[in-house]
PDB file of N, CA and C in Angstrom:
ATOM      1  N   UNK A   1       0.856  -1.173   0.000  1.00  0.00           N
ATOM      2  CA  UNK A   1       0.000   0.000   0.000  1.00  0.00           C
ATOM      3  C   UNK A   1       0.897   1.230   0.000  1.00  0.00           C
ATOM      4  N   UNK A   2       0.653   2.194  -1.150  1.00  0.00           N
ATOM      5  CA  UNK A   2       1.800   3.382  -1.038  1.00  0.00           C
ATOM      6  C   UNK A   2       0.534   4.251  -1.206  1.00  0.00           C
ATOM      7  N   UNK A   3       0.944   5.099   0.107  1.00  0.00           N
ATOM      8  CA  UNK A   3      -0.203   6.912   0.032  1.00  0.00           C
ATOM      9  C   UNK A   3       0.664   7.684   0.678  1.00  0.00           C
ATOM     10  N   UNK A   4       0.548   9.081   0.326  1.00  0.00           N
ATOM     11  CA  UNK A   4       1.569   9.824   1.433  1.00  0.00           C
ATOM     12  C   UNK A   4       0.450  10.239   1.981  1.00  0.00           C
ATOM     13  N   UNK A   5      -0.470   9.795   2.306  1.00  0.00           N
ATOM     14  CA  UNK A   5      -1.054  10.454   3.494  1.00  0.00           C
ATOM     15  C   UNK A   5      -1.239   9.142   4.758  1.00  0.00           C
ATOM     16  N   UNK A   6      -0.839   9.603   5.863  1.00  0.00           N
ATOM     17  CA  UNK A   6      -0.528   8.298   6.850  1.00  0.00           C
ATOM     18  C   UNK A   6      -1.763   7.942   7.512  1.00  0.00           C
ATOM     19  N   UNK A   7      -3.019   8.873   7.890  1.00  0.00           N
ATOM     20  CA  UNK A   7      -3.862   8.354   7.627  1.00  0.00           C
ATOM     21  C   UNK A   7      -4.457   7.148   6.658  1.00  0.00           C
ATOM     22  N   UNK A   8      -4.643   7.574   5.619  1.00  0.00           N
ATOM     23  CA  UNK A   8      -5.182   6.653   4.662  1.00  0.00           C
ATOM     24  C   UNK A   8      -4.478   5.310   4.649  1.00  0.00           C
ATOM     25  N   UNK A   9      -2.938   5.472   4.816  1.00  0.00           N
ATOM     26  CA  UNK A   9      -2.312   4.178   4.872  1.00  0.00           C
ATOM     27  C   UNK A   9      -2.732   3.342   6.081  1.00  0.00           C
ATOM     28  N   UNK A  10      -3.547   3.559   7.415  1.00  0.00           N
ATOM     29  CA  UNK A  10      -3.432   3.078   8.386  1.00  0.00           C
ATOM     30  C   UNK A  10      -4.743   2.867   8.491  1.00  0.00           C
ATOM     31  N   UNK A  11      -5.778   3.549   7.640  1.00  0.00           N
ATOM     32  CA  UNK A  11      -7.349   2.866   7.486  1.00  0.00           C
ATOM     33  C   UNK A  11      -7.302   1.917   6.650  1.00  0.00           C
ATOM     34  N   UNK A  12      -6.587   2.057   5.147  1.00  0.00           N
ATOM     35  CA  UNK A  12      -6.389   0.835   4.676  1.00  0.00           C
ATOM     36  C   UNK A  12      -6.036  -0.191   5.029  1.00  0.00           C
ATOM     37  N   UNK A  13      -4.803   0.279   5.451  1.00  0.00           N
ATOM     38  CA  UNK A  13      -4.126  -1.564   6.410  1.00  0.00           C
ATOM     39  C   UNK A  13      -5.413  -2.252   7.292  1.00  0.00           C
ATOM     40  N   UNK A  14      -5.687  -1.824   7.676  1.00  0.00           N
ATOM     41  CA  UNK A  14      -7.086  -2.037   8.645  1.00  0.00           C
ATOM     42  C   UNK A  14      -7.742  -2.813   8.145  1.00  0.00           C
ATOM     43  N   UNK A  15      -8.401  -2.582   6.881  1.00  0.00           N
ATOM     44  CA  UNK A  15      -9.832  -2.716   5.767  1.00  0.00           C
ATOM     45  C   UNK A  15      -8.818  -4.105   5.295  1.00  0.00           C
ATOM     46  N   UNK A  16      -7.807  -3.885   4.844  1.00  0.00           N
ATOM     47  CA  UNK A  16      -6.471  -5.002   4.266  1.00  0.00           C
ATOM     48  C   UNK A  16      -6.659  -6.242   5.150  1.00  0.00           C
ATOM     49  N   UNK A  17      -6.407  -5.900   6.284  1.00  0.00           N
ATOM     50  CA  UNK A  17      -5.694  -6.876   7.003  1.00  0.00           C
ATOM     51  C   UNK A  17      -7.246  -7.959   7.359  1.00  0.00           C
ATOM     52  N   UNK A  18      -8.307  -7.184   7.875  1.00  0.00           N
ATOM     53  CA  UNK A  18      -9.645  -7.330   8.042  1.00  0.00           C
ATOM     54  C   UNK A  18      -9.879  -8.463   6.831  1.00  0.00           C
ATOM     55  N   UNK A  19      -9.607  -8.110   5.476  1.00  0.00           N
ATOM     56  CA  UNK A  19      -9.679  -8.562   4.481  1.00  0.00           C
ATOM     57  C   UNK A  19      -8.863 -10.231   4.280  1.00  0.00           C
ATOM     58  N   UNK A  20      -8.160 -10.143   4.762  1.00  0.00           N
ATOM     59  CA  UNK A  20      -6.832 -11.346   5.316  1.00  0.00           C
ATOM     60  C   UNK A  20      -5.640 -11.247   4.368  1.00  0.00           C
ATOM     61  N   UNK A  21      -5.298 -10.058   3.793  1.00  0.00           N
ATOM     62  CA  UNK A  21      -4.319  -9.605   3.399  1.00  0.00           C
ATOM     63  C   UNK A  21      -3.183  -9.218   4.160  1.00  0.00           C
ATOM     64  N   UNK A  22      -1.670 -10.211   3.787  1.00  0.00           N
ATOM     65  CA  UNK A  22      -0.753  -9.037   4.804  1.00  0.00           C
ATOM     66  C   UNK A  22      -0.052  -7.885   3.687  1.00  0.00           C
ATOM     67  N   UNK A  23       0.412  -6.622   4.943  1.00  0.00           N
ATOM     68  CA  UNK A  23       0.290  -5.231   4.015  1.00  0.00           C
ATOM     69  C   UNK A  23       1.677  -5.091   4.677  1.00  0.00           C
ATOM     70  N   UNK A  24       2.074  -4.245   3.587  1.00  0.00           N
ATOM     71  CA  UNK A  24       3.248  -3.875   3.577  1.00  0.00           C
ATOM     72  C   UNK A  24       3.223  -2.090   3.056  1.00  0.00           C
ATOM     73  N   UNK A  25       3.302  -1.151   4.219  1.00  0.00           N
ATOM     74  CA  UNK A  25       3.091   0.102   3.892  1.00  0.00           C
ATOM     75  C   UNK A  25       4.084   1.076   3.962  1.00  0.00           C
ATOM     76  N   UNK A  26       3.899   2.067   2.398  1.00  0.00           N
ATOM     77  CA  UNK A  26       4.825   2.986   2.531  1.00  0.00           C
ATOM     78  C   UNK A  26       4.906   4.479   2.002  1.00  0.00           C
ATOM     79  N   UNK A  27       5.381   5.381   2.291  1.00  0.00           N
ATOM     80  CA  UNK A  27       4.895   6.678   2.417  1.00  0.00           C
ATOM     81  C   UNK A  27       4.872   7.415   0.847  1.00  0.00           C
ATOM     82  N   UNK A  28       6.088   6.793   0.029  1.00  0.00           N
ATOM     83  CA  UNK A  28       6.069   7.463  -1.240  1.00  0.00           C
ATOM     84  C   UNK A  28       6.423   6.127  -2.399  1.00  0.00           C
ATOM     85  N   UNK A  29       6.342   6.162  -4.062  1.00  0.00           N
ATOM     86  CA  UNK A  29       6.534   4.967  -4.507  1.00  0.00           C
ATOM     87  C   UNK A  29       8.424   5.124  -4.389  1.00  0.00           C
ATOM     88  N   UNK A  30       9.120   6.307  -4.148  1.00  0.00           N
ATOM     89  CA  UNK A  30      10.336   5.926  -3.703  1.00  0.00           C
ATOM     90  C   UNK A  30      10.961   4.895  -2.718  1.00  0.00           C
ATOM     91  N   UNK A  31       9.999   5.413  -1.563  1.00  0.00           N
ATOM     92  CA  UNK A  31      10.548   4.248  -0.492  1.00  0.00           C
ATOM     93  C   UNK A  31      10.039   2.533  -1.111  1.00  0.00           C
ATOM     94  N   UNK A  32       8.866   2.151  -1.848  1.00  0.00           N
ATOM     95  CA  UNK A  32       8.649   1.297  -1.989  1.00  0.00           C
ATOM     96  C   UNK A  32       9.409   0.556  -2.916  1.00  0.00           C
ATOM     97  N   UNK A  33       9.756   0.968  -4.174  1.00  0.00           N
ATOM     98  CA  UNK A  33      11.151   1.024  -5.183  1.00  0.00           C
ATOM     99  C   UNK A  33      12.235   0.572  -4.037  1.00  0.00           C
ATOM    100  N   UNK A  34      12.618   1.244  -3.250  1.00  0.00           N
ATOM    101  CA  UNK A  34      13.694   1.139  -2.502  1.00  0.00           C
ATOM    102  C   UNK A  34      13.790  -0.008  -1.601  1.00  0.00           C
ATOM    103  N   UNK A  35      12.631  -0.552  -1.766  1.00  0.00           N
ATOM    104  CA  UNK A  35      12.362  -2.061  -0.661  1.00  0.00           C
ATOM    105  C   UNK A  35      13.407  -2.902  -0.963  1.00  0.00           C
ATOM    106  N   UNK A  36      13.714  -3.948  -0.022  1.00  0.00           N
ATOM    107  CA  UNK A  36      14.377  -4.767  -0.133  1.00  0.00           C
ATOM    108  C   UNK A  36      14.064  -6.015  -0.900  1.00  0.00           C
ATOM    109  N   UNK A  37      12.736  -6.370  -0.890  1.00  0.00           N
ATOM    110  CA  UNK A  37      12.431  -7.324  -1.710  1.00  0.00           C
ATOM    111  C   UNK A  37      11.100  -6.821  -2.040  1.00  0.00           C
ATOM    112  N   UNK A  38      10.617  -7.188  -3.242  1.00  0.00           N
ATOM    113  CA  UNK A  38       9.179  -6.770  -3.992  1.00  0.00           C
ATOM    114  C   UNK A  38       8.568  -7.783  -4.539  1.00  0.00           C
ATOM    115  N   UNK A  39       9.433  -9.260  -4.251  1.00  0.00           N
ATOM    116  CA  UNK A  39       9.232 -10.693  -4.414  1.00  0.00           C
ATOM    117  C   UNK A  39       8.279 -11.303  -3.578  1.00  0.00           C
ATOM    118  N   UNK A  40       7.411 -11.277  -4.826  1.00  0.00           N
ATOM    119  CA  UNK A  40       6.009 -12.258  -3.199  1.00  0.00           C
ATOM    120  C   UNK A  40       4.890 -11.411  -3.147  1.00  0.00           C
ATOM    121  N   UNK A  41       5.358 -10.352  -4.010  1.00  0.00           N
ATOM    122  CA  UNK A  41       3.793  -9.468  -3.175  1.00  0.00           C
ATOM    123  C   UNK A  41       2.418 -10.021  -4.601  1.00  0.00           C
ATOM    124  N   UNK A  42       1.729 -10.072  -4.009  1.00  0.00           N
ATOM    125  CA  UNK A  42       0.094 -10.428  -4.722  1.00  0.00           C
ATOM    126  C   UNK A  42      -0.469  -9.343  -5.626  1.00  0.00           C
ATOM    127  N   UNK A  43      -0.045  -7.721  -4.927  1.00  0.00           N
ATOM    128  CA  UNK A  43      -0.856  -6.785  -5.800  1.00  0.00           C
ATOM    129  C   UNK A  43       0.147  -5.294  -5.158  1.00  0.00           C
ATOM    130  N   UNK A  44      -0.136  -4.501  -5.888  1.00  0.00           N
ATOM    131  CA  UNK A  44       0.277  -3.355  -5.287  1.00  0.00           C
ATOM    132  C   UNK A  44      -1.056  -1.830  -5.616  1.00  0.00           C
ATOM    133  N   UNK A  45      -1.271  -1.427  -3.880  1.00  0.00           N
ATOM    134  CA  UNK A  45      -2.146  -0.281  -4.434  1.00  0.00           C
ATOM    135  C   UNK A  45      -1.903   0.502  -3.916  1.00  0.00           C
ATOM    136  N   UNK A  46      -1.868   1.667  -4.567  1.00  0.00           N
ATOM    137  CA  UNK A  46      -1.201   3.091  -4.608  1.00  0.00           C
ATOM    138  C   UNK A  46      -2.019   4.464  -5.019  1.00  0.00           C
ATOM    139  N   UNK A  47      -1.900   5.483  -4.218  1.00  0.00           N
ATOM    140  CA  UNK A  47      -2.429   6.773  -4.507  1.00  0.00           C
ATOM    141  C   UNK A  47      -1.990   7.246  -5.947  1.00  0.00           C
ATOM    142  N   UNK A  48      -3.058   7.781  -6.651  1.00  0.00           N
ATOM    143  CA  UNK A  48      -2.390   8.383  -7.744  1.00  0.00           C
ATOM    144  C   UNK A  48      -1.392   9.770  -7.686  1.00  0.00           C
ATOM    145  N   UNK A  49      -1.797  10.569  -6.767  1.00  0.00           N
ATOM    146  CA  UNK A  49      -1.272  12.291  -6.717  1.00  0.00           C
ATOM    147  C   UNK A  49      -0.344  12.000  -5.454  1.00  0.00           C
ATOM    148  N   UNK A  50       0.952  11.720  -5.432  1.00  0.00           N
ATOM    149  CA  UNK A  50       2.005  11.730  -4.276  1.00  0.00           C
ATOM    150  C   UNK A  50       2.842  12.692  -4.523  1.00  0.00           C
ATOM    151  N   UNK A  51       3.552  13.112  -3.951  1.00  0.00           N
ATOM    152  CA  UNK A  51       4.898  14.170  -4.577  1.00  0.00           C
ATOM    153  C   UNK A  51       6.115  12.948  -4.860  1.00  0.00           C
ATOM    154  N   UNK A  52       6.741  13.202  -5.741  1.00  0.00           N
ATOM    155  CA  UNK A  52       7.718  12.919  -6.527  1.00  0.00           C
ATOM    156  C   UNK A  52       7.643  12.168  -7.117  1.00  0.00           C
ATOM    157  N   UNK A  53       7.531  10.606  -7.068  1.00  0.00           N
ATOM    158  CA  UNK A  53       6.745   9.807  -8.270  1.00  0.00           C
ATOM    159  C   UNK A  53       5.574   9.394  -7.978  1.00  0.00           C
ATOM    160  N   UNK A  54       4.733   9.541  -8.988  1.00  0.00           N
ATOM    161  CA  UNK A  54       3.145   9.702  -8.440  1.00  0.00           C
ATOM    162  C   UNK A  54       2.992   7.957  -9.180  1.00  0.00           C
ATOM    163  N   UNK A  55       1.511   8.051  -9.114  1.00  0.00           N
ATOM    164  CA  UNK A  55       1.354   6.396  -9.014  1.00  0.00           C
ATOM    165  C   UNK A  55       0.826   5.848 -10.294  1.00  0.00           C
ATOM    166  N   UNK A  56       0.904   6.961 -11.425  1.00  0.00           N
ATOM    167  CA  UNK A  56       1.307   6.502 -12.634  1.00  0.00           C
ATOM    168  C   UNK A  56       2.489   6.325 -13.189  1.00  0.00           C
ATOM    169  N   UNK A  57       3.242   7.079 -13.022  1.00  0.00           N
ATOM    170  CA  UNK A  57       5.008   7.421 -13.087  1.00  0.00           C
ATOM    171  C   UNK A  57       5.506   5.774 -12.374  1.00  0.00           C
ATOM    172  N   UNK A  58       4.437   5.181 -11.293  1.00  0.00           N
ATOM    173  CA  UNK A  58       5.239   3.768 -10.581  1.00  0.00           C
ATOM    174  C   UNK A  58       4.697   2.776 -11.539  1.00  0.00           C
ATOM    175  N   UNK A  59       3.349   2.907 -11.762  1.00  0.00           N
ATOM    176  CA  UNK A  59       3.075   1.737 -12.692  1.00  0.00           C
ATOM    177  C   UNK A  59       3.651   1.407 -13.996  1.00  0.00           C
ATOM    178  N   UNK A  60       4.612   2.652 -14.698  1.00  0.00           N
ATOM    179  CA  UNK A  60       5.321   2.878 -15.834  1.00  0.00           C
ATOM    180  C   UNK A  60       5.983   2.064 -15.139  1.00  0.00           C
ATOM    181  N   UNK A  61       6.814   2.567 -13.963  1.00  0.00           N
ATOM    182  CA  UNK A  61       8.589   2.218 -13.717  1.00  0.00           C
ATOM    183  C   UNK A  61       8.439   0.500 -13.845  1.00  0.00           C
ATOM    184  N   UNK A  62       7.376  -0.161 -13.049  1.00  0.00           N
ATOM    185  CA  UNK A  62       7.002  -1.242 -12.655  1.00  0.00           C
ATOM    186  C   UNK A  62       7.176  -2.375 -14.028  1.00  0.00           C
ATOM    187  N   UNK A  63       6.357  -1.605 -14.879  1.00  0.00           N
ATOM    188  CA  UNK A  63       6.289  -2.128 -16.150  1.00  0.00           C
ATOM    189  C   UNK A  63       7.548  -2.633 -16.744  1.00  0.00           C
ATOM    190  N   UNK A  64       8.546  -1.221 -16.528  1.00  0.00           N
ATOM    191  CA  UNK A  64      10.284  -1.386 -17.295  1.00  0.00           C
ATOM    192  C   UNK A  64      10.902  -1.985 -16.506  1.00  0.00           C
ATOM    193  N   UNK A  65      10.613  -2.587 -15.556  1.00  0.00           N
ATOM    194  CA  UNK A  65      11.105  -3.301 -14.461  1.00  0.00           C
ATOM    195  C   UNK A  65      10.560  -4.398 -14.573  1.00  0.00           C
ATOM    196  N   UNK A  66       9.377  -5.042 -15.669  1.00  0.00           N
ATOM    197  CA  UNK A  66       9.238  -6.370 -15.896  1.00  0.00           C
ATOM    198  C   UNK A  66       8.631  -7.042 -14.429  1.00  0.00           C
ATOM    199  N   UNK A  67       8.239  -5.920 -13.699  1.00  0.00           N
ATOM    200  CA  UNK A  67       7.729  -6.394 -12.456  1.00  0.00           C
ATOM    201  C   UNK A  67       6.312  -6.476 -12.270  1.00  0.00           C
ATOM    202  N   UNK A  68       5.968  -7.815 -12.924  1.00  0.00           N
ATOM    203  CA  UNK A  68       4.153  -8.195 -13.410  1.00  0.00           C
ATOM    204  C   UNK A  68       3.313  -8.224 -12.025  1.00  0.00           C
ATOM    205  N   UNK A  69       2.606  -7.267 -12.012  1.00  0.00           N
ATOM    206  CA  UNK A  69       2.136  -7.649 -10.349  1.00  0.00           C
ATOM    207  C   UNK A  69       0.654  -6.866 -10.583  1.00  0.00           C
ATOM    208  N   UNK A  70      -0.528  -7.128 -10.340  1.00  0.00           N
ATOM    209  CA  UNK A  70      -1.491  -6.865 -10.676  1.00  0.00           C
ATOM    210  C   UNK A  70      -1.495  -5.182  -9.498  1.00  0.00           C
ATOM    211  N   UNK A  71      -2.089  -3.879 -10.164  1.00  0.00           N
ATOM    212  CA  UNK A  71      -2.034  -2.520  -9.592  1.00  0.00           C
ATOM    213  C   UNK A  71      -3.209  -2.120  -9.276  1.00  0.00           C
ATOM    214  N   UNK A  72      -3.784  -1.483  -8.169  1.00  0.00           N
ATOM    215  CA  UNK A  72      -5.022  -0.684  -7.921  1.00  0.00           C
ATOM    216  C   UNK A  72      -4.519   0.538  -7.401  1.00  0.00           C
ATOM    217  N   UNK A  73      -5.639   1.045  -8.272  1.00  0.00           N
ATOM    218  CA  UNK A  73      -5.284   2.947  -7.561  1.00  0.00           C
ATOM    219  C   UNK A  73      -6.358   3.021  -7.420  1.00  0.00           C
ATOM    220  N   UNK A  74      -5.964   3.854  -5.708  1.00  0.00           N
ATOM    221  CA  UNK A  74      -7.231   4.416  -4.742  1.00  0.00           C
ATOM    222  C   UNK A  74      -6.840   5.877  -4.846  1.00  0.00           C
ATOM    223  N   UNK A  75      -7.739   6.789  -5.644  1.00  0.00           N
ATOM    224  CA  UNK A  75      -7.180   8.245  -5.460  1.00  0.00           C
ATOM    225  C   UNK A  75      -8.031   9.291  -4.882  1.00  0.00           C
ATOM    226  N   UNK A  76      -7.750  10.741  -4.642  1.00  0.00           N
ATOM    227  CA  UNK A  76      -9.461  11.324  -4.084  1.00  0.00           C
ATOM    228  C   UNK A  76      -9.270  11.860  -5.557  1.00  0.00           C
ATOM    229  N   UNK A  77      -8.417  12.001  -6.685  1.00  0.00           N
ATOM    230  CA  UNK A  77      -8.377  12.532  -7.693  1.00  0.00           C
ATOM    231  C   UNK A  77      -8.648  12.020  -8.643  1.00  0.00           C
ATOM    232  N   UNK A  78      -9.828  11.460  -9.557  1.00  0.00           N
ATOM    233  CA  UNK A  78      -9.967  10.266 -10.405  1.00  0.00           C
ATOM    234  C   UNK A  78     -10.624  11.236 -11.642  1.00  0.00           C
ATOM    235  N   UNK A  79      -9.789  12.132 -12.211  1.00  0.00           N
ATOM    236  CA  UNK A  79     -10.508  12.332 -13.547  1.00  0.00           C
ATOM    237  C   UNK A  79     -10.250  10.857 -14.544  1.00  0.00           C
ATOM    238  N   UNK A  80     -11.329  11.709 -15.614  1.00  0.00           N
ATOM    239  CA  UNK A  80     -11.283  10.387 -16.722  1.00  0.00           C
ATOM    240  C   UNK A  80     -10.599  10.227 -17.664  1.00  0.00           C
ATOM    241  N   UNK A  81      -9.526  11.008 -17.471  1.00  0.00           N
ATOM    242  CA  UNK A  81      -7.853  11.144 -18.221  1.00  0.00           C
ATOM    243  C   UNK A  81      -7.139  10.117 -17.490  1.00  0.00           C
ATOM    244  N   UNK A  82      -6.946  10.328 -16.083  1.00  0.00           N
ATOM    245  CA  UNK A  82      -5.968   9.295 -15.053  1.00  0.00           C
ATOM    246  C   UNK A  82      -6.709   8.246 -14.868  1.00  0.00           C
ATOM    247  N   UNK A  83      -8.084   7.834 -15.143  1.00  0.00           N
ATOM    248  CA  UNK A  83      -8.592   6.640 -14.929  1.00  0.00           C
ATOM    249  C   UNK A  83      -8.299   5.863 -16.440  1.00  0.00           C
ATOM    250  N   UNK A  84      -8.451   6.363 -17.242  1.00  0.00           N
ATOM    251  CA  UNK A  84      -8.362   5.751 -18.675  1.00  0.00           C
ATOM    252  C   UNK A  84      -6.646   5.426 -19.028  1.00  0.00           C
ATOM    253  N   UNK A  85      -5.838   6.377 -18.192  1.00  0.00           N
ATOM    254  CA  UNK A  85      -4.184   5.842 -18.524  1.00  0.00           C
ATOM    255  C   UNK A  85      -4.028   4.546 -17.695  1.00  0.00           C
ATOM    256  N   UNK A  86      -4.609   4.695 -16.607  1.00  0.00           N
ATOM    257  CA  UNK A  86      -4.082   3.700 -15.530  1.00  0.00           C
ATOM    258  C   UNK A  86      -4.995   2.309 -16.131  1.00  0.00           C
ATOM    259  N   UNK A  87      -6.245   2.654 -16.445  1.00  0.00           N
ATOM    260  CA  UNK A  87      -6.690   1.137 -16.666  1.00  0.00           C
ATOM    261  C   UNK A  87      -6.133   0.562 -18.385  1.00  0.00           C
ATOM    262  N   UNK A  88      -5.840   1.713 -18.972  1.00  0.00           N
ATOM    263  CA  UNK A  88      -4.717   1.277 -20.023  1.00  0.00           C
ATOM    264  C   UNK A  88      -3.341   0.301 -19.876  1.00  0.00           C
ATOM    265  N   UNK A  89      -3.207   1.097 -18.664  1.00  0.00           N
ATOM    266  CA  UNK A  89      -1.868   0.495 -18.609  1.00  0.00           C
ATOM    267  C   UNK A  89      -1.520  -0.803 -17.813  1.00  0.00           C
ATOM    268  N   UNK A  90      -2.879  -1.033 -17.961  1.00  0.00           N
ATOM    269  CA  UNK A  90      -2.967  -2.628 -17.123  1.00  0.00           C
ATOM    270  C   UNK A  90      -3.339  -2.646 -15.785  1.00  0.00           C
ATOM    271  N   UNK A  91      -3.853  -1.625 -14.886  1.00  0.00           N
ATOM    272  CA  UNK A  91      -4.407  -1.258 -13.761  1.00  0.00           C
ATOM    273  C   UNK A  91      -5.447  -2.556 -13.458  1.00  0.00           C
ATOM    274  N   UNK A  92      -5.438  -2.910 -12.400  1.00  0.00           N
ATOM    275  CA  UNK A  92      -6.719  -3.816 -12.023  1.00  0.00           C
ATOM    276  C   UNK A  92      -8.010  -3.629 -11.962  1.00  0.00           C
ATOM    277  N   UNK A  93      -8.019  -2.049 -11.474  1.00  0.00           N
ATOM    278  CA  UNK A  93      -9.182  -1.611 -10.042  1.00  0.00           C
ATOM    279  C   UNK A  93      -8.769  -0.124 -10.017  1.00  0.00           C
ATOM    280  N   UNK A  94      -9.431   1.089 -10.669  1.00  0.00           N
ATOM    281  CA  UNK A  94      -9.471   2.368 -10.280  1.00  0.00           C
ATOM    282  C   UNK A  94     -10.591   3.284  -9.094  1.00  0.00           C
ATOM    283  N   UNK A  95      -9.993   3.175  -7.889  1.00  0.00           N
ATOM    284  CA  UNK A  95     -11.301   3.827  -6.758  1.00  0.00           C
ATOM    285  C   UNK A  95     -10.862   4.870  -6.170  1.00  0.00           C
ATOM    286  N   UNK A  96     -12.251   5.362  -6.414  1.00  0.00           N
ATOM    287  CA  UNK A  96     -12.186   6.872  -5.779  1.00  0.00           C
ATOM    288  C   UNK A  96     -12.121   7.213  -4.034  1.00  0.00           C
ATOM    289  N   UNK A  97     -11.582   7.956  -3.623  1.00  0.00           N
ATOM    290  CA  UNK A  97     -11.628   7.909  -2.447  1.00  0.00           C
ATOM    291  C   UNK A  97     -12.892   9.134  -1.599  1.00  0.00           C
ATOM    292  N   UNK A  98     -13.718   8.582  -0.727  1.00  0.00           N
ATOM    293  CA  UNK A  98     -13.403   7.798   0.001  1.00  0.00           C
ATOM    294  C   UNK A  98     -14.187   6.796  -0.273  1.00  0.00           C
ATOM    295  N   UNK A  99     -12.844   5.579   0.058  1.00  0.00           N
ATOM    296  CA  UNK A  99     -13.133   4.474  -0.939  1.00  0.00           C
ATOM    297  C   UNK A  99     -13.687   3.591   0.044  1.00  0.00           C
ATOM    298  N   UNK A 100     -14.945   2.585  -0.922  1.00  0.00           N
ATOM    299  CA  UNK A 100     -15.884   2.131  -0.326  1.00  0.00           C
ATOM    300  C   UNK A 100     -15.343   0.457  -0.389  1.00  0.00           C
ATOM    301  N   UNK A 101     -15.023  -0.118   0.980  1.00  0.00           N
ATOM    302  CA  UNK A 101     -14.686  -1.232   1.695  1.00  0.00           C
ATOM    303  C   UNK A 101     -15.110  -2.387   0.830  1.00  0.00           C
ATOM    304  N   UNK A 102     -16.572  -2.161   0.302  1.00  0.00           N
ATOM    305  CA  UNK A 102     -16.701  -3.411  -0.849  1.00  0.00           C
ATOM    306  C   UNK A 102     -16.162  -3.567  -1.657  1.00  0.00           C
ATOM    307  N   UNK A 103     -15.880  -2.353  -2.641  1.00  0.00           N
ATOM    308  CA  UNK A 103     -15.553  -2.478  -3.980  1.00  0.00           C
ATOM    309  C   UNK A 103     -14.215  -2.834  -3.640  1.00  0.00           C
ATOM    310  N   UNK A 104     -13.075  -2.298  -2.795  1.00  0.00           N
ATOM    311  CA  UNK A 104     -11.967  -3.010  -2.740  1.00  0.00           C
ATOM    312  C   UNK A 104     -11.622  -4.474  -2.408  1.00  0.00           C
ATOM    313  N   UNK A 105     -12.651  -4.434  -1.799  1.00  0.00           N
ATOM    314  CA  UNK A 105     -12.790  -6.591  -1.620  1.00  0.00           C
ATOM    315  C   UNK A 105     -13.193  -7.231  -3.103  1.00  0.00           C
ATOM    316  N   UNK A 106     -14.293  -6.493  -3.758  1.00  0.00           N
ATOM    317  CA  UNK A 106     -14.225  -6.992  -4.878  1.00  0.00           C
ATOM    318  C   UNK A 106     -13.044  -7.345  -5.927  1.00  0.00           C
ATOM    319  N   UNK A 107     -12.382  -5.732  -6.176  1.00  0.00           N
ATOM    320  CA  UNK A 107     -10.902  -6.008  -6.426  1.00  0.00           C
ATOM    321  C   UNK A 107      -9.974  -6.748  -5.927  1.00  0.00           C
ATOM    322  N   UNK A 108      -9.792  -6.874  -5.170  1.00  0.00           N
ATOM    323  CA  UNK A 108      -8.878  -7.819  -4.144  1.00  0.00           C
ATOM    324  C   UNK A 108      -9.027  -9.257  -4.864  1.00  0.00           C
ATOM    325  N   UNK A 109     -10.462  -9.825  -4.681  1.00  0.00           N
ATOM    326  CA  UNK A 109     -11.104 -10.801  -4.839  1.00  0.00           C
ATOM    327  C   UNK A 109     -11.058 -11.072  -6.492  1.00  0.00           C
ATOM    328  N   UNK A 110     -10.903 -10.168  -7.360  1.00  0.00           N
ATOM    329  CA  UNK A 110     -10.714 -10.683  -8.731  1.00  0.00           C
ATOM    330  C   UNK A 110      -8.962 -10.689  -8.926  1.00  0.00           C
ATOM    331  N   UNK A 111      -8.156 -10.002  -7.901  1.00  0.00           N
ATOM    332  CA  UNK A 111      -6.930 -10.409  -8.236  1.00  0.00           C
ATOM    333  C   UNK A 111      -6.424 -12.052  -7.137  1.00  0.00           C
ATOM    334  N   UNK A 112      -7.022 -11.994  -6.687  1.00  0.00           N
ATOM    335  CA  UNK A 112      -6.892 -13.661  -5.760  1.00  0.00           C
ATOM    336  C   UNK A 112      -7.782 -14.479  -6.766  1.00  0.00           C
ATOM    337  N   UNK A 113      -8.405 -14.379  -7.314  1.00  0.00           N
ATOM    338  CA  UNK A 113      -9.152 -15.371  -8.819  1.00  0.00           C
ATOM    339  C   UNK A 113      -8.046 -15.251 -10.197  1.00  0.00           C
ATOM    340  N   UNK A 114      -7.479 -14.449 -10.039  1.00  0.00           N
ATOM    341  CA  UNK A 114      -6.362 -14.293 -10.995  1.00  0.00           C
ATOM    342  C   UNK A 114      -5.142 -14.785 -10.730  1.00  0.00           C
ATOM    343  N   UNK A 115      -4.970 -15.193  -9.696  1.00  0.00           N
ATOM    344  CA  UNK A 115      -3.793 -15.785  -9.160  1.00  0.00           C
ATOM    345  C   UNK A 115      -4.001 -17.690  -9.327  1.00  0.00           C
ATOM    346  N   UNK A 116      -5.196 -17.958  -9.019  1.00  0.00           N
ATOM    347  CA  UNK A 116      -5.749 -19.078  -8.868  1.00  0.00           C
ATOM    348  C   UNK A 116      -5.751 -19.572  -9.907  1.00  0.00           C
ATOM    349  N   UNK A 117      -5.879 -18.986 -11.208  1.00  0.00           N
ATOM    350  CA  UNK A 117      -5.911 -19.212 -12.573  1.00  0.00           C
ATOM    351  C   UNK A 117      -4.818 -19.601 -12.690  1.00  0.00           C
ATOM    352  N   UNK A 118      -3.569 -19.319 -12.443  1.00  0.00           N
ATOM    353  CA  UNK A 118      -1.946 -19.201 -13.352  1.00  0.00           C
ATOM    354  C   UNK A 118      -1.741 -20.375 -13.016  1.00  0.00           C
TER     355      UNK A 118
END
């Protein structure tokens, strides 16, 4: 889960964990880039509007990095420019914030059916 707002990261984990997801949270997609391992994770979801690389700029990097991992963006900013790049670009799940507890289980739940498939 990458948001720079620490709120949001700590209601999500919540809704996550509730969910039976384990979370791994972090403040910008720098620090998350910067992880030690990115091996293993199920999904990655991320704010779109962060300062310095925002969470289209990560789903690019992700891409050139050959790092296949299914993406959801939770943003409070969802025009239909940034919803149409991100679900272009192979996005899972675009939600608006404040984001409603089902629809992210739903998402969740079609990337754990997508896993089950491979």
């Amino acid at each position: 889960m990458i948001d720079d707002d620490e709120s949001v990261r700590v209601a999500s984990s919540s809704l996550l964990r509730s969910l039976g997801w384990e979370v791994s949270l972090y403040s910008s997609a720098e620090s998350f880039l910067e992880a030690d391992s990115l091996d293993g994770l199920a999904c990655v979801i991320t704010d779109l509007n962060m300062p310095g690389i925002s969470g289209l700029q990560l789903q690019q990097r992700l891409r050139e990095l050959r790092f296949d991992v299914p993406v959801m963006f939770i943003t409070a900013f969802a025009s239909d420019a940034a919803r149409r790049q991100a679900l272009d670009g192979g996005a899972v799940c675009f939600l608006s914030k404040p984001v409603d507890g089902n629809a992210v289980a739903e998402c969740l739940e079609r990337i754990r059916q997508g896993f089950l498939k491979d």
